[in-house]
Protein backbone atom coordinates (compact mmCIF):
# COMPACT_ATOMS: atom_id res chain seq x y z
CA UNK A 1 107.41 107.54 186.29
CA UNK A 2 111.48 108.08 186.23
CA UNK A 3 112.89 111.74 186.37
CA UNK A 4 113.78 111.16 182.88
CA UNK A 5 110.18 110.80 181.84
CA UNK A 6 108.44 113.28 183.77
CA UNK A 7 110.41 115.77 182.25
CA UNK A 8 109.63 114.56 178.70
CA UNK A 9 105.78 114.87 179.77
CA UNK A 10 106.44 118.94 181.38
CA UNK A 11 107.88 119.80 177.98
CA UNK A 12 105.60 118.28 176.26
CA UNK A 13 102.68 119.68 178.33
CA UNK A 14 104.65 123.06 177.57
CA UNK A 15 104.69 122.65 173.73
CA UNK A 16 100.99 121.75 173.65
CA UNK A 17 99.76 124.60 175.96
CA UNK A 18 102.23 127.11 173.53
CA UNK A 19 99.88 125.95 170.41
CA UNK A 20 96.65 126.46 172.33
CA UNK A 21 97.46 129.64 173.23
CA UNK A 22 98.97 131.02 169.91
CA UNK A 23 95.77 128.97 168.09
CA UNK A 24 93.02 130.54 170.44
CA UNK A 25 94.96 134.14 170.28
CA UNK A 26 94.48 134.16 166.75
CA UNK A 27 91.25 133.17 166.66
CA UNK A 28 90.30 136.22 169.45
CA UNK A 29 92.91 138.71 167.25
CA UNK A 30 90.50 138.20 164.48
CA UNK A 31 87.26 138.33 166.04
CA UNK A 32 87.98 140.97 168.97
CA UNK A 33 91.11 142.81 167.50
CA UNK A 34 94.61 142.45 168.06
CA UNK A 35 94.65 144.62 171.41
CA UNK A 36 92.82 141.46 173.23
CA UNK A 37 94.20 140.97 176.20
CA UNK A 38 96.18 138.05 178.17
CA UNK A 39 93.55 137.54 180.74
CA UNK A 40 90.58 136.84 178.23
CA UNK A 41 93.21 134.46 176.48
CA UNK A 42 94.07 132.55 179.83
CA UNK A 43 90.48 132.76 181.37
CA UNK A 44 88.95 131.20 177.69
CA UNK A 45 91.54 127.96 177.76
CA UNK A 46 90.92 127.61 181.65
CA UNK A 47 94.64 128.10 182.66
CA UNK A 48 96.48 130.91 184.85
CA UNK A 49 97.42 134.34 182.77
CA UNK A 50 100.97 133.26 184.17
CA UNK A 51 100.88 130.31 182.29
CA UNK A 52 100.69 132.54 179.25
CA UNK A 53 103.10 135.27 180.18
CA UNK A 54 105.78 132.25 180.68
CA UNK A 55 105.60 131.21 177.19
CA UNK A 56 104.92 135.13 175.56
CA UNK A 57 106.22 137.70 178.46
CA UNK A 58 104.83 140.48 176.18
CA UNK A 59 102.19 140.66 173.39
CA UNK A 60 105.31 141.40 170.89
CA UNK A 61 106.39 138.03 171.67
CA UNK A 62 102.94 136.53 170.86
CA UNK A 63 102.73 138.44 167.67
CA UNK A 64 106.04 137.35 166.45
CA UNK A 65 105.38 133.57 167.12
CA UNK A 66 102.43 133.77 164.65
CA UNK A 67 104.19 135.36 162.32
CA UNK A 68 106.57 132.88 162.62
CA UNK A 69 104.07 130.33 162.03
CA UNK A 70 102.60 131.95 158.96
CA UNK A 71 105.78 132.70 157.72
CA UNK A 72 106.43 128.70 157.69
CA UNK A 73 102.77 128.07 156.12
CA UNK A 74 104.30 130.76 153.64
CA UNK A 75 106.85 128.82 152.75
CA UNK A 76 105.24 125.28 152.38
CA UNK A 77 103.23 127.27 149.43
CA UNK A 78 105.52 128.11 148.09
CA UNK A 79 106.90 124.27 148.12
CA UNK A 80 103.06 123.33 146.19
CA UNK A 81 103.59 126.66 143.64
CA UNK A 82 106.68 124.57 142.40
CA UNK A 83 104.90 121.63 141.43
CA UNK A 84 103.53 123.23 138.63
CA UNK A 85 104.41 124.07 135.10
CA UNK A 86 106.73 126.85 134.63
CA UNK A 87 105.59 130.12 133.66
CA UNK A 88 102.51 131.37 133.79
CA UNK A 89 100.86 128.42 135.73
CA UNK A 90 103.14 129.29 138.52
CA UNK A 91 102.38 132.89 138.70
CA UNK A 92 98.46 131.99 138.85
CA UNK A 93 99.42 129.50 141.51
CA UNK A 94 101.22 132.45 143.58
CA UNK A 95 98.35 134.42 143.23
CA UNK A 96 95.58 131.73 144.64
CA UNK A 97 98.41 130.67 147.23
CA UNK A 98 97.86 134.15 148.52
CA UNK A 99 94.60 134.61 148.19
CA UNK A 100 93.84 131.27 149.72
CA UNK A 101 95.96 131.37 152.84
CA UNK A 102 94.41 135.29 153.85
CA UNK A 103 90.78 133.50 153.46
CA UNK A 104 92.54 130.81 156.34
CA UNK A 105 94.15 133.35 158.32
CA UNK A 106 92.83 136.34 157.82
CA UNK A 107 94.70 137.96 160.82
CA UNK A 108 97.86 137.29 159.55
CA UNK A 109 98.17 140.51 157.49
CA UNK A 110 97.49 142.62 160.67
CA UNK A 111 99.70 140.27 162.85
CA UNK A 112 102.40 140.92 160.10
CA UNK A 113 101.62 144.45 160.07
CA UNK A 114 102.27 144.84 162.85
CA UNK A 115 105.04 143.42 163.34
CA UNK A 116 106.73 145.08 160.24
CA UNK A 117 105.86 148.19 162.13
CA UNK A 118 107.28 147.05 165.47
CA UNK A 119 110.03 144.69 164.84
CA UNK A 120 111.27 145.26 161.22
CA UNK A 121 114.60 143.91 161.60
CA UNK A 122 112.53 140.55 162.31
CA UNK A 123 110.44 140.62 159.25
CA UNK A 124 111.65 137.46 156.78
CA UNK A 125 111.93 137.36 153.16
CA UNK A 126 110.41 134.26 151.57
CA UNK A 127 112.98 132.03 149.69
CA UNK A 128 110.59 131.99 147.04
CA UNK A 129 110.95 134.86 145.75
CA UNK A 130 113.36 133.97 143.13
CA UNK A 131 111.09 131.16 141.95
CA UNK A 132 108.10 134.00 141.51
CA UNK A 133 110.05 136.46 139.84
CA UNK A 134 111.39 133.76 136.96
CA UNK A 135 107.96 132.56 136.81
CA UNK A 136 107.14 135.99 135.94
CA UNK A 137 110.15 136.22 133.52
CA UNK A 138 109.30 133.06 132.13
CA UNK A 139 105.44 133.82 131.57
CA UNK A 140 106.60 137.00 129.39
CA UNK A 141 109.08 135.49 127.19
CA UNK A 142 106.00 132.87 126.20
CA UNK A 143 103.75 135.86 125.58
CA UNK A 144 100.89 134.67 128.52
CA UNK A 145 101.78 137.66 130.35
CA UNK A 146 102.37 141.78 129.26
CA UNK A 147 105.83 143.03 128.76
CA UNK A 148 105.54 145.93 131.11
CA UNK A 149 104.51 143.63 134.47
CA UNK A 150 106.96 143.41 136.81
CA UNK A 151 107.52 140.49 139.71
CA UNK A 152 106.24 143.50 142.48
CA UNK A 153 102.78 144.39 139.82
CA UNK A 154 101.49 140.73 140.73
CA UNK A 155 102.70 140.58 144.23
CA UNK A 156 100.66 144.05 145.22
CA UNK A 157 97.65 142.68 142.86
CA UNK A 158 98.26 139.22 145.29
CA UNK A 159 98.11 141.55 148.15
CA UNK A 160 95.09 143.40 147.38
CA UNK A 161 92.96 139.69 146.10
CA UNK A 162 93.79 138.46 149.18
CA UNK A 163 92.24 141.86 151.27
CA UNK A 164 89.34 140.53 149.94
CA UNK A 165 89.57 137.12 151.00
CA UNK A 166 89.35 138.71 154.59
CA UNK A 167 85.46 140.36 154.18
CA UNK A 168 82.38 138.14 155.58
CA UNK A 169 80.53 136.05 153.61
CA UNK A 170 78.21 136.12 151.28
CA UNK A 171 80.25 139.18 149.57
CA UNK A 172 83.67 137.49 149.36
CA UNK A 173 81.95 134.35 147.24
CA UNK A 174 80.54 137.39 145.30
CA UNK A 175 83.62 140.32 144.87
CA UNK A 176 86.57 137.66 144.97
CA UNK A 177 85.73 135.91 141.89
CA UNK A 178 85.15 139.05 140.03
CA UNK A 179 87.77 140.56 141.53
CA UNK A 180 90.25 138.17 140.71
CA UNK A 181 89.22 137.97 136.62
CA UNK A 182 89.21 141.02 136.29
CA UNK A 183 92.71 141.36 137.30
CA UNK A 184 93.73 138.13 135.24
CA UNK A 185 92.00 140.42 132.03
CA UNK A 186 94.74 143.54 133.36
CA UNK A 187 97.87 140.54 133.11
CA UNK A 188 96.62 139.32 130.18
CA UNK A 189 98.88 140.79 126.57
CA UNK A 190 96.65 142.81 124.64
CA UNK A 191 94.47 140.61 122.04
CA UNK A 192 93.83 137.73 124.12
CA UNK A 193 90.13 136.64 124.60
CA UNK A 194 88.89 137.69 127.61
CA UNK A 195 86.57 135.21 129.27
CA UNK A 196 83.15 136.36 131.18
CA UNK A 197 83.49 137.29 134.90
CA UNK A 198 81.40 134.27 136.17
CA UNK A 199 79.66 135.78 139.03
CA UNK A 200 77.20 138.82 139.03
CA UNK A 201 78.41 142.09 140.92
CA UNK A 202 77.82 143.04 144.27
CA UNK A 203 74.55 145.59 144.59
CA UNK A 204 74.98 149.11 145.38
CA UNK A 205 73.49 148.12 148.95
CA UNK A 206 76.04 145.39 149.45
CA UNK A 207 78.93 147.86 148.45
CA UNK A 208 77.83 150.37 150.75
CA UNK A 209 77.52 148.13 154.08
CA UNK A 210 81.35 146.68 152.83
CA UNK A 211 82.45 150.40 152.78
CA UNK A 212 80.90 151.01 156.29
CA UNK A 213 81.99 147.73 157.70
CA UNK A 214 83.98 148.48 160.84
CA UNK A 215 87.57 147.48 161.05
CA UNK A 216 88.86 145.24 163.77
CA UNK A 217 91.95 145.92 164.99
């Protein structure tokens, strides 16, 4: 192997151990909390806890390199919300987009929390935010959406869907749904049919254990 080569293969080796250790961090942020430590990262991927301070010397550097990455997964939704009609369409597809990538990652809100509370001069705005808040503009003006909702109403009723998204199973398949109608009914202009909520609710017994559900991290 030339010099030339083997360094090609020591980056590369670098690269790939840098995506196994932010993919199995995440995975231990969201089942452990985010205060797991190095050594349970390094001991569960079989390599040395210096291996994993080289590529994040702090756990400020590991928590902005996935919110790096979800800020890019961010952004290639934002790439799918434009493929579809304007208006209205687009704002429902900003709402799933949300909803949808919390159920895959649903870590990343503490991650970002956390870094908004640590680092906010690194927290990114998404260059989508123009497109959501004509799509907004544009669902008013053809009357699919009230006057008096603004671009930051559907982003916070985004936000709080996709809270939901996070919760186990079988009460997400249960709340979500019902969740998410019911806020399509609050968008709606007054007058417009509202269709049935599709799901039943959750029990009284099933809200209680949610409210009593500890937090992690």
């Amino acid at each position: 192997m030339s010099e030339l080569s083997g360094a090609r293969r020591k980056r590369r080796d670098a690269a790939e151990n840098r995506e196994r250790i932010l993919d199995h961090a995440e995975q231990l942020f969201e089942i452990h909390g985010l205060e797991t430590g190095f050594h349970r990262i390094a001991n569960d991927l079989g390599i040395g806890v210096g291996t994993v301070y080289r590529h994040f010397p702090d756990r400020d550097a590991l928590f902005l390199s996935l919110y790096e990455r979800y800020h890019q997964r961010i952004e290639e939704l934002g790439e799918t919300m434009l493929t579809r009609p304007e208006g209205m369409p687009r704002v429902l597809a900003f709402i799933d987009s949300t909803i949808a990538f919390s159920a895959r990652r649903p870590v990343a809100r503490r991650v970002s929390a956390r870094v908004r509370q640590a680092h906010p001069d690194q927290v990114r705005s998404s260059r989508w935010e123009p497109e959501i808040s004509a799509a907004v503009r544009q669902a008013k003006e053809a009357g699919d959406l009230r006057d008096d909702v603004e671009v930051t109403d559907v982003a916070v009723l985004a936000g709080m869907l996709a809270d939901l998204a996070t919760i186990d199973e079988p009460r997400r398949s249960i709340l979500l749904p019902r969740m998410r109608a019911l806020t399509m009914d609050a968008l709606r202009p007054v007058g417009q049919a509202r269709p049935g909520l599709g799901t039943v609710a959750l029990s009284v017994e099933d809200l209680t254990a949610l409210a009593h559900q500890s937090g992690r991290g």
